[in-house]
C-alpha atoms as a PDB file:
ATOM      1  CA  UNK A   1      -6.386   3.712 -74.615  1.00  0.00           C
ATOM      2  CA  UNK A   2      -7.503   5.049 -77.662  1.00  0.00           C
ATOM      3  CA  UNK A   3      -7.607   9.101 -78.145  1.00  0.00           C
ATOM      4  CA  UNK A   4      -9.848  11.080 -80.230  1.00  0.00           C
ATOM      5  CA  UNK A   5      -7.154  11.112 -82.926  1.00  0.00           C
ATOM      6  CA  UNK A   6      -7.260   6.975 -83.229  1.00  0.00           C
ATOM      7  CA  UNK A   7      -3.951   6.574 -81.793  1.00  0.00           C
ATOM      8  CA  UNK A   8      -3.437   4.058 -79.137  1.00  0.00           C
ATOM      9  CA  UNK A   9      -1.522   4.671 -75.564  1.00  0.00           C
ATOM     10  CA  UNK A  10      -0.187   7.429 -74.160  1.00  0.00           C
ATOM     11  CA  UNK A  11       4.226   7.995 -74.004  1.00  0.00           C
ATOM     12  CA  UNK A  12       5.393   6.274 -71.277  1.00  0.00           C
ATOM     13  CA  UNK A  13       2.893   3.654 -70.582  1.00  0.00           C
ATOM     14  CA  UNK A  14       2.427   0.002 -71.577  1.00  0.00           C
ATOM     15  CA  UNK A  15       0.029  -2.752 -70.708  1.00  0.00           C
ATOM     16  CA  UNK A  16       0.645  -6.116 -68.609  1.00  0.00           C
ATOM     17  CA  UNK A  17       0.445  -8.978 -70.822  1.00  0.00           C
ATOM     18  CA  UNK A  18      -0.751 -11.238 -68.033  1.00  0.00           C
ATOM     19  CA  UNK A  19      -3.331  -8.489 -66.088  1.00  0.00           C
ATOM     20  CA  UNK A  20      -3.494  -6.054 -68.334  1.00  0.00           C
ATOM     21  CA  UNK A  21      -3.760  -3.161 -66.300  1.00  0.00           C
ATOM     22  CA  UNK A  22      -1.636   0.089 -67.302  1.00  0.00           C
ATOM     23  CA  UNK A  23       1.921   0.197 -65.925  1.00  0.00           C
ATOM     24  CA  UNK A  24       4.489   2.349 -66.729  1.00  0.00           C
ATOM     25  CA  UNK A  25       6.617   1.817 -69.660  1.00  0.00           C
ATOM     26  CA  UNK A  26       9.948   1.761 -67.801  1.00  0.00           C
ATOM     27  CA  UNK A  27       9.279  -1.156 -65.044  1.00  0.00           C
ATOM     28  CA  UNK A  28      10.409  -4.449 -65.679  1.00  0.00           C
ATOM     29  CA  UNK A  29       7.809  -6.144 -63.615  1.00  0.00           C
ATOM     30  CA  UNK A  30       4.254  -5.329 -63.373  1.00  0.00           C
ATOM     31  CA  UNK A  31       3.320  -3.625 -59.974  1.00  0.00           C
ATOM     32  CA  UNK A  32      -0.080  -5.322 -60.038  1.00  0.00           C
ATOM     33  CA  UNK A  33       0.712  -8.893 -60.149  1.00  0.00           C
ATOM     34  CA  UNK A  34       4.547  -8.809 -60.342  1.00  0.00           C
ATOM     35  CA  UNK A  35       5.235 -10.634 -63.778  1.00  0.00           C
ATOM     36  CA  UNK A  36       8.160  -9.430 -65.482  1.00  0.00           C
ATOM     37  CA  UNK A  37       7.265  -7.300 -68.903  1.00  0.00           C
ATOM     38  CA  UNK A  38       7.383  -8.401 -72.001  1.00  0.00           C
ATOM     39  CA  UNK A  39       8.647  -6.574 -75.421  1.00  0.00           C
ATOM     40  CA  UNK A  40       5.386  -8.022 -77.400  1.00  0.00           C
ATOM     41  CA  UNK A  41       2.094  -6.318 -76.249  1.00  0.00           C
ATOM     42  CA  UNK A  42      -1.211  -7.862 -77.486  1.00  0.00           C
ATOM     43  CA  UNK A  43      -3.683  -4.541 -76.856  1.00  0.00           C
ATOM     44  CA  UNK A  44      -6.890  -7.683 -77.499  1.00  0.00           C
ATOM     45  CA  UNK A  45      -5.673  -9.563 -74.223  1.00  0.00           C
ATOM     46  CA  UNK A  46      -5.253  -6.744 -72.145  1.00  0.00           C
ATOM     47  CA  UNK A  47      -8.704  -5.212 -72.411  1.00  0.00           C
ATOM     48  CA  UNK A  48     -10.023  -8.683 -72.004  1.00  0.00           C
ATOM     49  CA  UNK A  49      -9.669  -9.397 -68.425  1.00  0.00           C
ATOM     50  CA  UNK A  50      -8.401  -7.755 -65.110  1.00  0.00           C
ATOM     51  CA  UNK A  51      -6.688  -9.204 -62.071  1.00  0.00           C
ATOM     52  CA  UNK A  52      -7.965  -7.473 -59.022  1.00  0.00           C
ATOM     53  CA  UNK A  53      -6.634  -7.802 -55.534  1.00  0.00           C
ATOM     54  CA  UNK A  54      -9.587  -7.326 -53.225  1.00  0.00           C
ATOM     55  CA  UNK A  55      -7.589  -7.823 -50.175  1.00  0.00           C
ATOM     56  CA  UNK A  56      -4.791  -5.424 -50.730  1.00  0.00           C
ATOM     57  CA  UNK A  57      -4.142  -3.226 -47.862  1.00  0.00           C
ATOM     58  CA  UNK A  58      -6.266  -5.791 -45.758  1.00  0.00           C
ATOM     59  CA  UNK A  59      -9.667  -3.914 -45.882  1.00  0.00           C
ATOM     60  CA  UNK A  60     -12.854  -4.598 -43.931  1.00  0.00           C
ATOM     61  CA  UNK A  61     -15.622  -7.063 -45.606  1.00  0.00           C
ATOM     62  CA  UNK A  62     -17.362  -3.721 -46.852  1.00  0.00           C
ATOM     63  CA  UNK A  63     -14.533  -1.874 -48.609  1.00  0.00           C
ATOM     64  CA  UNK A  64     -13.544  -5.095 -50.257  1.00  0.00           C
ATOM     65  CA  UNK A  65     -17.705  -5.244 -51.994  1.00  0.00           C
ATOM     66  CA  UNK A  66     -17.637  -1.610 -52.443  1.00  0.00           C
ATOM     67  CA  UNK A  67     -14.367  -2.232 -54.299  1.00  0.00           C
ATOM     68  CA  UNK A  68     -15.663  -5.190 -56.305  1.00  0.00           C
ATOM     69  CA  UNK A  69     -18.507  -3.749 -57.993  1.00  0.00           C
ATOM     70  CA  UNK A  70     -16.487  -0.716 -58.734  1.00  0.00           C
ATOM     71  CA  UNK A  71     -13.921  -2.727 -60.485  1.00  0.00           C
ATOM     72  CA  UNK A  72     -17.007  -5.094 -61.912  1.00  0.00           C
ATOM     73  CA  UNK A  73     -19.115  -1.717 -63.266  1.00  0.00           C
ATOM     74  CA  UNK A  74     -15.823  -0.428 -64.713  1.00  0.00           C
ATOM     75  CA  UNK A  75     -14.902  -4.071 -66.204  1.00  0.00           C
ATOM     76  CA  UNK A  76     -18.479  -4.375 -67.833  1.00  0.00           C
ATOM     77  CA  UNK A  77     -18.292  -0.673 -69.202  1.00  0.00           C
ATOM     78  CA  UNK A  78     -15.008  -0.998 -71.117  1.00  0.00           C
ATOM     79  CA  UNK A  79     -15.708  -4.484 -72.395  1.00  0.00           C
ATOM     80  CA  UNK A  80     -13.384  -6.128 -70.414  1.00  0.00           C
ATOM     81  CA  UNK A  81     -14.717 -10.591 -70.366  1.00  0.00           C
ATOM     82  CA  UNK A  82     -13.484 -11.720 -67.026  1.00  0.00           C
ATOM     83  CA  UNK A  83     -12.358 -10.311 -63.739  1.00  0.00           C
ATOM     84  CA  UNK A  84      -9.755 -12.474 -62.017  1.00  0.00           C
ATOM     85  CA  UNK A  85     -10.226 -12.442 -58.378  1.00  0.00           C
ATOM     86  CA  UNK A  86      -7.864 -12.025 -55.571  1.00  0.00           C
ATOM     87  CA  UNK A  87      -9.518 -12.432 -52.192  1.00  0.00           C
ATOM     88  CA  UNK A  88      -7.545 -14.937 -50.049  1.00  0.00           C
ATOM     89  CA  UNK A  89      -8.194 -17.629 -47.841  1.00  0.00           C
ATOM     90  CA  UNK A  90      -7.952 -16.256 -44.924  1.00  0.00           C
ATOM     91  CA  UNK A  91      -5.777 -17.136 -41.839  1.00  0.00           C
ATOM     92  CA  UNK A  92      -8.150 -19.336 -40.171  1.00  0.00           C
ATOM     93  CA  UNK A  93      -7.590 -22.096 -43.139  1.00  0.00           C
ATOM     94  CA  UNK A  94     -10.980 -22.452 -43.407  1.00  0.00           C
ATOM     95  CA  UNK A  95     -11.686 -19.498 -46.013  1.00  0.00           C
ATOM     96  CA  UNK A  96     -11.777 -15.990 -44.963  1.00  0.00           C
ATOM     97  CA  UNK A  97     -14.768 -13.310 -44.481  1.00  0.00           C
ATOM     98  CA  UNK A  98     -14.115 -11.442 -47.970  1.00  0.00           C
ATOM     99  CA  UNK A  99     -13.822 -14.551 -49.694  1.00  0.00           C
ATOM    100  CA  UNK A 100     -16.633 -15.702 -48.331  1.00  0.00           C
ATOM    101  CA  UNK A 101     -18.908 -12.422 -48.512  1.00  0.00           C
ATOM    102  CA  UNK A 102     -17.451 -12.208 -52.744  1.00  0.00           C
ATOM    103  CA  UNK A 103     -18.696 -15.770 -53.631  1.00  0.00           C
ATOM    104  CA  UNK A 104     -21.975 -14.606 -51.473  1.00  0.00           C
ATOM    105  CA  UNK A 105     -22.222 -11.527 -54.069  1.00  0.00           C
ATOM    106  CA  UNK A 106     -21.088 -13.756 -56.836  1.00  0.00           C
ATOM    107  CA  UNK A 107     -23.732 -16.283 -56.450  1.00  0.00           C
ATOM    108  CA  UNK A 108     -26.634 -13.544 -56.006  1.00  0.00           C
ATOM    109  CA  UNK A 109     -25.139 -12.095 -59.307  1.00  0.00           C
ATOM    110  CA  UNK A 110     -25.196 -15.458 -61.207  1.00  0.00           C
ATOM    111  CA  UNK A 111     -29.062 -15.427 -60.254  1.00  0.00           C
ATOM    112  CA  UNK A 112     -29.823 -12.070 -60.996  1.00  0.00           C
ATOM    113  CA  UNK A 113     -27.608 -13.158 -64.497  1.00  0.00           C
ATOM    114  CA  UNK A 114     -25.408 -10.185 -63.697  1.00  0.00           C
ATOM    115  CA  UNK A 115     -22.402 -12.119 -64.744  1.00  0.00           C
ATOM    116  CA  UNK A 116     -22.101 -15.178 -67.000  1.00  0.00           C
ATOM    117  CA  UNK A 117     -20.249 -17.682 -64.669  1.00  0.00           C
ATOM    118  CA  UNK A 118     -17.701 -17.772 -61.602  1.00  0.00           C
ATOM    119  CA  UNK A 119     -15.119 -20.454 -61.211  1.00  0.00           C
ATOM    120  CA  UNK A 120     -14.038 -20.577 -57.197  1.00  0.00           C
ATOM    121  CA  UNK A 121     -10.449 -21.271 -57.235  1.00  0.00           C
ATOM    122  CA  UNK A 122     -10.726 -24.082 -55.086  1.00  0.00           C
ATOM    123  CA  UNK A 123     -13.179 -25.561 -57.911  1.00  0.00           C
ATOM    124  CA  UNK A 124      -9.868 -25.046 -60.544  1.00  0.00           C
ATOM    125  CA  UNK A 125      -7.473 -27.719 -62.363  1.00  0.00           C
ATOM    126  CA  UNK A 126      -7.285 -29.853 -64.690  1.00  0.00           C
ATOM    127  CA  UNK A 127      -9.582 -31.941 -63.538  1.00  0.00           C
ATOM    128  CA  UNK A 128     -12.191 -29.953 -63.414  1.00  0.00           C
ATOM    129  CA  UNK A 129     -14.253 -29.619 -66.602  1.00  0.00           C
ATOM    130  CA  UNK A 130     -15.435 -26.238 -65.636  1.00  0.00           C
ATOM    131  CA  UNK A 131     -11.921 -25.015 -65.740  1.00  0.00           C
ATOM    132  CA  UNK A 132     -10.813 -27.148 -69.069  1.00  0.00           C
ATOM    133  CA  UNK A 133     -13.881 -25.214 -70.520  1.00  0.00           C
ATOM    134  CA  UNK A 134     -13.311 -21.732 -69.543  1.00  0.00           C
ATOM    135  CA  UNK A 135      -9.231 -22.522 -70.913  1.00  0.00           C
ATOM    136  CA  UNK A 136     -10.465 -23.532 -74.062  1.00  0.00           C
ATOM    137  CA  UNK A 137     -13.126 -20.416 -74.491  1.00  0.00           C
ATOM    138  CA  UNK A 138     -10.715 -18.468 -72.781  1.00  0.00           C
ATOM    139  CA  UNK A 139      -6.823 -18.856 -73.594  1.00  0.00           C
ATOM    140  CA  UNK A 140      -6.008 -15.848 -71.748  1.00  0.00           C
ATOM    141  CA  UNK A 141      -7.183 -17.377 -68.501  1.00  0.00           C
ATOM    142  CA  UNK A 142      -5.586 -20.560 -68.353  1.00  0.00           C
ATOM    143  CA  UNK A 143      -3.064 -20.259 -66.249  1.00  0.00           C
ATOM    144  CA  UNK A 144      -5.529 -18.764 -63.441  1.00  0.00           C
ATOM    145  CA  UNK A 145      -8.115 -21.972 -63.531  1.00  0.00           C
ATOM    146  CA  UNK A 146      -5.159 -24.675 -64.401  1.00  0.00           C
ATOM    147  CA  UNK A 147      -4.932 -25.195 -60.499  1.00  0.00           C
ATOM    148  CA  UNK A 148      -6.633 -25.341 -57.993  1.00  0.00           C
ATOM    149  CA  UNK A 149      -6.277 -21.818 -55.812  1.00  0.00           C
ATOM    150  CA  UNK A 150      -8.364 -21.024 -53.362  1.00  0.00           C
ATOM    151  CA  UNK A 151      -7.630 -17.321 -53.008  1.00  0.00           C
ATOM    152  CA  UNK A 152      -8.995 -16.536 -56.168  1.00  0.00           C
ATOM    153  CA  UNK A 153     -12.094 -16.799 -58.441  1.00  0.00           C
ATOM    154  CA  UNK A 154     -12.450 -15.911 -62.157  1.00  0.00           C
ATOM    155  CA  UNK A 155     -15.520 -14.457 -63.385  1.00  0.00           C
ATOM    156  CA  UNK A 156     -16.440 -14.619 -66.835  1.00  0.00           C
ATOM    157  CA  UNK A 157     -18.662 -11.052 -67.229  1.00  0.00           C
END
């Protein structure tokens, strides 16, 4: 974060070189998404996309939308280029209801040209050319769309 007086973080505090949300400068592993900390820190990457967990805590179909297009308002505002979702597949095996109601939103997003392009996890790997493209415009993302994983979807903003 940049202050009034142009200098950059705040004592104590680092940034996840993977999800690049804020974490405390003393952990060893990001509480976020659990990858262990490393000495380099590239401020670029971490403002460039966020991982969020939608089903954290389990929440209800509704909570998990409400928290979406908080995170997505706050991603587009700070000029973050991709939110990497976490929704799950559910228990069923079949895909769960948040999944299922976020690709809904997703998709009436994409129309409404709301977001640039969304990349179900399922849909991932190298196979996929959708995937090899968003690696090669987006280094910073490959190891989320390298494999398939369908409790997740990236969304280029």
């Amino acid at each position: 974060m940049r202050s009034a007086d142009g200098k950059d973080g705040m004592a104590g505090t680092s940034f996840c070189s993977v999800c690049g949300n804020e974490i405390d400068a003393v952990l060893v592993s990001c509480p976020f998404c659990g990858a262990a900390r490393k000495p380099e820190y590239n401020r670029d990457a971490a403002v460039q996309f966020r991982v969020v967990n939608l089903e954290k805590g389990m929440p209800l179909v509704r909570d998990a939308l409400q928290l979406l297009a908080r995170e997505f308002e706050t991603a587009s505002r700070s000029g973050c280029r991709a939110l990497v979702l976490i929704h799950g597949y559910g228990s069923s095996g079949r895909g769960g209801a948040i999944k299922d109601a976020v690709h809904e939103k997703l998709r009436f997003w994409l129309e409404r040209k709301k977001i640039n392009e969304m990349l179900p996890g399922e849909n991932g790997g190298r196979r996929s050319a959708q995937a090899r493209q968003i690696a090669k415009r987006f280094p910073f993302l490959e190891e989320f769309v390298q494999r398939p994983n369908p409790g997740i979807t990236v969304v280029i903003i």
